[in-house]
Protein backbone atom coordinates (compact mmCIF):
# COMPACT_ATOMS: atom_id res chain seq x y z
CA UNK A 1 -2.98 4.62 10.83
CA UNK A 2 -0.84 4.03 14.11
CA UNK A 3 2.65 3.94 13.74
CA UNK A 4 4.90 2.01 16.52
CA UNK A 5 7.01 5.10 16.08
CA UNK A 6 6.22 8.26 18.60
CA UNK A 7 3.96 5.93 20.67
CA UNK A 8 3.95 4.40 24.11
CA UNK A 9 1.54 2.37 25.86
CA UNK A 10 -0.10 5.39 27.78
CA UNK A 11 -0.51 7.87 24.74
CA UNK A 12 -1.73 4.74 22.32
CA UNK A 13 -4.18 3.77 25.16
CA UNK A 14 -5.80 7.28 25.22
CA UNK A 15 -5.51 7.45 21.26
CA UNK A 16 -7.17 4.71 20.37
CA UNK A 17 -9.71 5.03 23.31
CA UNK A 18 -11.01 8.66 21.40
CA UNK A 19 -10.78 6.80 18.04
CA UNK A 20 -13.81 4.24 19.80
CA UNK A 21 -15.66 7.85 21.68
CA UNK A 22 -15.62 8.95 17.47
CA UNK A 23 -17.22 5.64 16.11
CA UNK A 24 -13.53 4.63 14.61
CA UNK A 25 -13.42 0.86 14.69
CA UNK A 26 -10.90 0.04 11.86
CA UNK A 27 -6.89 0.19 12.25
CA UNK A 28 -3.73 -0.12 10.19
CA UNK A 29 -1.55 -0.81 12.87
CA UNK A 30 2.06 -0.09 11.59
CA UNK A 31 5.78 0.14 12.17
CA UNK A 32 7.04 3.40 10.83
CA UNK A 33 10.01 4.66 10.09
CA UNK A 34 12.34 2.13 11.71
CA UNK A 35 15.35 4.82 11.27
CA UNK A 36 13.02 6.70 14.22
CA UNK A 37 12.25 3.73 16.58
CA UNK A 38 14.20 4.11 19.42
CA UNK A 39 15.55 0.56 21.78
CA UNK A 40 13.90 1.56 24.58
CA UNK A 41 10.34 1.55 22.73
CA UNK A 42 7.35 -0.10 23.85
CA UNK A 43 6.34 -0.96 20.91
CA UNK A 44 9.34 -2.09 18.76
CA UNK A 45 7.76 -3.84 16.46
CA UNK A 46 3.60 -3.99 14.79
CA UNK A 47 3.27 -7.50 16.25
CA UNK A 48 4.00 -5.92 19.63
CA UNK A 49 1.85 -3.29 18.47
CA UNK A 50 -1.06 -5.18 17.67
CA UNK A 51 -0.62 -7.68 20.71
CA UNK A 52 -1.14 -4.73 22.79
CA UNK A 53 -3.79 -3.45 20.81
CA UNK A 54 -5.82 -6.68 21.60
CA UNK A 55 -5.08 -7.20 25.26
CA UNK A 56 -6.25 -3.72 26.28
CA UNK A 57 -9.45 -3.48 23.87
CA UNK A 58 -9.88 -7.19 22.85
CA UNK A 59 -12.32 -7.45 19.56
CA UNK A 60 -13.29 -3.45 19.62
CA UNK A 61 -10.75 -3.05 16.57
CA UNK A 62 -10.76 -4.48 12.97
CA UNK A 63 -6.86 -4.47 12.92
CA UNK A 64 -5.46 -4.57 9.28
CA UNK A 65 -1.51 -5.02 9.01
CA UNK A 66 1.08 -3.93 6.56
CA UNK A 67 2.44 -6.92 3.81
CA UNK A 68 5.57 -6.24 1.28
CA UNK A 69 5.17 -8.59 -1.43
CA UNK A 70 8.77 -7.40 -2.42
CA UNK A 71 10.49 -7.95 0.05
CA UNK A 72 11.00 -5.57 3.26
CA UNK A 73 11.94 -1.75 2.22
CA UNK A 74 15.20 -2.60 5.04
CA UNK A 75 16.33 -4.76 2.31
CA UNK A 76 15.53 -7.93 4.59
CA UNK A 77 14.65 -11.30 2.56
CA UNK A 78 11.28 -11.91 1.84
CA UNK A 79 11.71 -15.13 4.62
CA UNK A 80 12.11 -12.46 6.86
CA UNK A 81 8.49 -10.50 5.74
CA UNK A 82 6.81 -13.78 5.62
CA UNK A 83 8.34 -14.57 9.51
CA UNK A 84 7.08 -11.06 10.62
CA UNK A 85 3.53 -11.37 9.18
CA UNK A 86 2.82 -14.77 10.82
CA UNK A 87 3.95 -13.09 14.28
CA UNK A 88 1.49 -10.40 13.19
CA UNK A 89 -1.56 -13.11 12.28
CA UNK A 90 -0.21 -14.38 15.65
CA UNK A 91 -0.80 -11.36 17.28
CA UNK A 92 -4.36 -11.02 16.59
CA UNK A 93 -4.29 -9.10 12.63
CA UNK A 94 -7.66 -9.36 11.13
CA UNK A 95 -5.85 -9.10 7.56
CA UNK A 96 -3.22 -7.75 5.51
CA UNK A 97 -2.83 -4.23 3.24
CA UNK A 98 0.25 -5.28 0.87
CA UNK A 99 2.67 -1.95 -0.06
CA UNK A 100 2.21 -0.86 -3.65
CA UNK A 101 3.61 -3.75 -6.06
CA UNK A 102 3.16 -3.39 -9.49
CA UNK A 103 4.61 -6.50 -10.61
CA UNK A 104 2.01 -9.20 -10.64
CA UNK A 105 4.31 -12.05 -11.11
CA UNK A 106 5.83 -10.81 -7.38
CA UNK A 107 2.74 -10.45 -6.48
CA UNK A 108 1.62 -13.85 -7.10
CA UNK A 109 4.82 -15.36 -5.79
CA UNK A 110 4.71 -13.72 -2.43
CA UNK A 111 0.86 -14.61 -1.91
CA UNK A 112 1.66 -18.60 -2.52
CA UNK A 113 4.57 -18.52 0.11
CA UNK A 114 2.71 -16.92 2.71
CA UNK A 115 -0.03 -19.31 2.07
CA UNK A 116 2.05 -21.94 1.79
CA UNK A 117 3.69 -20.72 5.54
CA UNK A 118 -0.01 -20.91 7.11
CA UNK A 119 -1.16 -17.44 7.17
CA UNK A 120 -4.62 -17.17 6.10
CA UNK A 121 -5.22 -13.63 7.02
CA UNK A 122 -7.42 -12.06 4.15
CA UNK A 123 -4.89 -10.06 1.78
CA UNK A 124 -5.94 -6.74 0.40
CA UNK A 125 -3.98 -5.38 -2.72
CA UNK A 126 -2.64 -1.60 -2.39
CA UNK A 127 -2.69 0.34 -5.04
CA UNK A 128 -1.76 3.99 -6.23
CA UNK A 129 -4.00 5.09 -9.21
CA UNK A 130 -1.65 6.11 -11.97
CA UNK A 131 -2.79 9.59 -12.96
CA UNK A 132 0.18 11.80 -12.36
CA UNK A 133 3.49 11.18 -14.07
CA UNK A 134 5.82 12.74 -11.32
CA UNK A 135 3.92 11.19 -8.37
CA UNK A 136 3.71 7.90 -10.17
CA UNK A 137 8.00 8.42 -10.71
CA UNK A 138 8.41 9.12 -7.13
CA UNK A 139 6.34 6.61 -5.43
CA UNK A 140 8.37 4.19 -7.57
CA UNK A 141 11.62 5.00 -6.49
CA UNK A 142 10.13 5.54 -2.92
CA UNK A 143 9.14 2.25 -2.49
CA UNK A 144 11.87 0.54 -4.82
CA UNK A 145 9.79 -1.03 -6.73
CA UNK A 146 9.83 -3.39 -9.89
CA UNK A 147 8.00 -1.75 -13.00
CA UNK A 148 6.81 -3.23 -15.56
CA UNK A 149 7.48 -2.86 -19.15
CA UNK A 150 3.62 -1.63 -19.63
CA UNK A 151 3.92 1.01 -17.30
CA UNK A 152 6.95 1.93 -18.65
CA UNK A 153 5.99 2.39 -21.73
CA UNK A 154 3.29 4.56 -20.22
CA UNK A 155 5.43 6.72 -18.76
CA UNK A 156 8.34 7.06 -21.54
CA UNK A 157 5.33 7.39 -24.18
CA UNK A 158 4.45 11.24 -22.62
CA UNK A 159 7.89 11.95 -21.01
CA UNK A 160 7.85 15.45 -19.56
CA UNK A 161 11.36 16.34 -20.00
CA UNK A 162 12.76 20.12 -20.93
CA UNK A 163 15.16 19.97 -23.61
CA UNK A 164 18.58 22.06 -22.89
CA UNK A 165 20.02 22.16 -26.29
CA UNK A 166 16.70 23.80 -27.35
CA UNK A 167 16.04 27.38 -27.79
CA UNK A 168 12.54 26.69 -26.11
CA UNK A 169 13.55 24.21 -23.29
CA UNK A 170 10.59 23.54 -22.10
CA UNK A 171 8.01 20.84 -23.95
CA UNK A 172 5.18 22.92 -25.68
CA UNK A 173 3.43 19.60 -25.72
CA UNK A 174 2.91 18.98 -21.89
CA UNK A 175 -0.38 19.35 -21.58
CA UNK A 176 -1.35 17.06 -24.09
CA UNK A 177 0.81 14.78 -22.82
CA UNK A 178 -0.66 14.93 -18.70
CA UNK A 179 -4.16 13.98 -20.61
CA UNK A 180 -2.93 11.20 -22.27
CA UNK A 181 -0.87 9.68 -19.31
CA UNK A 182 -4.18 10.37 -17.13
CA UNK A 183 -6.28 8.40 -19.90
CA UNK A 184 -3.32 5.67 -19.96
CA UNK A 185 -2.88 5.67 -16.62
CA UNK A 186 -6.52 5.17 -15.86
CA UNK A 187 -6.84 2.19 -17.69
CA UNK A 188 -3.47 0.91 -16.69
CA UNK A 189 -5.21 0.60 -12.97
CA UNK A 190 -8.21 -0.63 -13.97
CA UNK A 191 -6.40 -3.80 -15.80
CA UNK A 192 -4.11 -4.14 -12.57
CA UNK A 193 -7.48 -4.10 -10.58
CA UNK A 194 -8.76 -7.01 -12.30
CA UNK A 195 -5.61 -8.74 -11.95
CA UNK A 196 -5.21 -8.84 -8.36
CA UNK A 197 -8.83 -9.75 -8.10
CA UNK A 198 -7.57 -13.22 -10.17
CA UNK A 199 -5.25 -13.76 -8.08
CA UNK A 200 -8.23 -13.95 -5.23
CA UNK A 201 -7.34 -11.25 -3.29
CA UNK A 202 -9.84 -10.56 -0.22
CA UNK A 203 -10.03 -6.86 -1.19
CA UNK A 204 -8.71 -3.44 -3.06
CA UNK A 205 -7.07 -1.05 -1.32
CA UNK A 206 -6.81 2.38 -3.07
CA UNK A 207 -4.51 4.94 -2.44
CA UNK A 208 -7.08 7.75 -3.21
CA UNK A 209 -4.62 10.64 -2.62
CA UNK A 210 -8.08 12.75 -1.39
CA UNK A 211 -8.69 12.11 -5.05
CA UNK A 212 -12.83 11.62 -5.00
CA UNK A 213 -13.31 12.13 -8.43
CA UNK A 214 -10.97 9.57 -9.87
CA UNK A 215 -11.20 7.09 -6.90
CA UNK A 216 -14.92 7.20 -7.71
CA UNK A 217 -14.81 6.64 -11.20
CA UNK A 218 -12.02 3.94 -10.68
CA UNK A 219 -14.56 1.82 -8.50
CA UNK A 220 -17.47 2.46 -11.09
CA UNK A 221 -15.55 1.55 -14.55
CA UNK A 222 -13.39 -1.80 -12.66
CA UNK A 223 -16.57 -3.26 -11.52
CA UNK A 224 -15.48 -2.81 -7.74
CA UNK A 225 -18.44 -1.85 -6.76
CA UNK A 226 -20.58 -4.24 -7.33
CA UNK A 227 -18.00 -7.01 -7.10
CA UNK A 228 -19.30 -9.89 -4.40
């Protein structure tokens, strides 16, 4: 990851110079936090980000680029994301990572219209496994995104909530309840998997959390692995 935030020309030069001494070839060239960016940055934007990453190391870099298929978290119209992503294909991206969207209808919706606009970068779905309750609550509201019913059903099914009218506020049950969300959860991903992959995504992108274990036995039971 390199963020247009915190960086100027000089320090990203030497940055991405040891990433190439390490055997890193592969960037996600981003904007940040645009509540940080400052207007006298050198990089106020990832196309400007990515132009420079091309003029100073040419084809040294796969350079993968951020996509919102909801719409920009600034609340910008989803004209606006498509505008930005063509000045990012323009720029020299290799392809696209979208932000976590778990509404497939979206989904599909935003992938026609950048087609439609001429960008033909390869387009590689990002998604968080579900597996935790809270971190599945708070990446949600995080990223402001759409849920659908399924998942919430998922998550109301083994609500963790303490009860304060209770003598014993707190659920006896919760255990039983982080097992079956896990098992839910699991499976939950694995469908959404195969439904990106019909919509002819280029790739999966998972948000593995340092999670070997589950990221592992996501790839093995949705086929990923030995997909083409």
């Amino acid at each position: 990851h390199l963020p247009c935030v915190g960086n100027i020309k000089e320090s990203a030069s030497r940055q991405l110079q040891a990433y190439l001494d390490h055997g890193i070839r592969h960037i996600l060239a981003l904007r940040g936090d645009s509540s940080s960016l400052r207007a006298d940055s050198e990089f106020p934007s990832a196309p400007a980000l990515v132009d420079f990453i091309r003029r100073e190391f040419g084809g040294a870099f796969t350079i993968a680029v951020a996509g919102a298929p909801e719409g920009l978290p600034d609340s910008r119209p989803l004209e606006a994301e498509i505008e930005l992503l063509k000045r990012k294909q323009d720029s020299g991206a290799d392809y696209i990572i979208t932000r976590l969207c778990w509404d497939i209808d979206a989904f599909r919706y935003w992938l026609d219209a950048i087609r439609a606009s001429g960008i033909q970068l390869p387009v590689e779905a990002g998604i968080l496994p579900i597996l935790d309750q809270a971190e599945t609550v708070g990446e949600v509201l995080s990223h402001s995104s759409a849920i659908p019913k399924s998942l919430c059903r998922i998550i109301a099914k083994n609500w963790i909530l303490p009860n304060p009218f209770v003598k014993d506020p707190f659920d006896a049950d919760v255990e039983r309840k982080k097992a079956d969300f896990r098992k839910a959860g699991l499976e939950y991903t694995i469908n959404q998997i195969h439904a990106y992959q019909a919509c002819g995504v280029g790739g999966i992108h998972l948000r593995t959390r340092n999670r070997y274990e589950d990221a592992a036995l996501i790839v093995r039971e949705s086929g990923i692995r030995n997909a083409p």
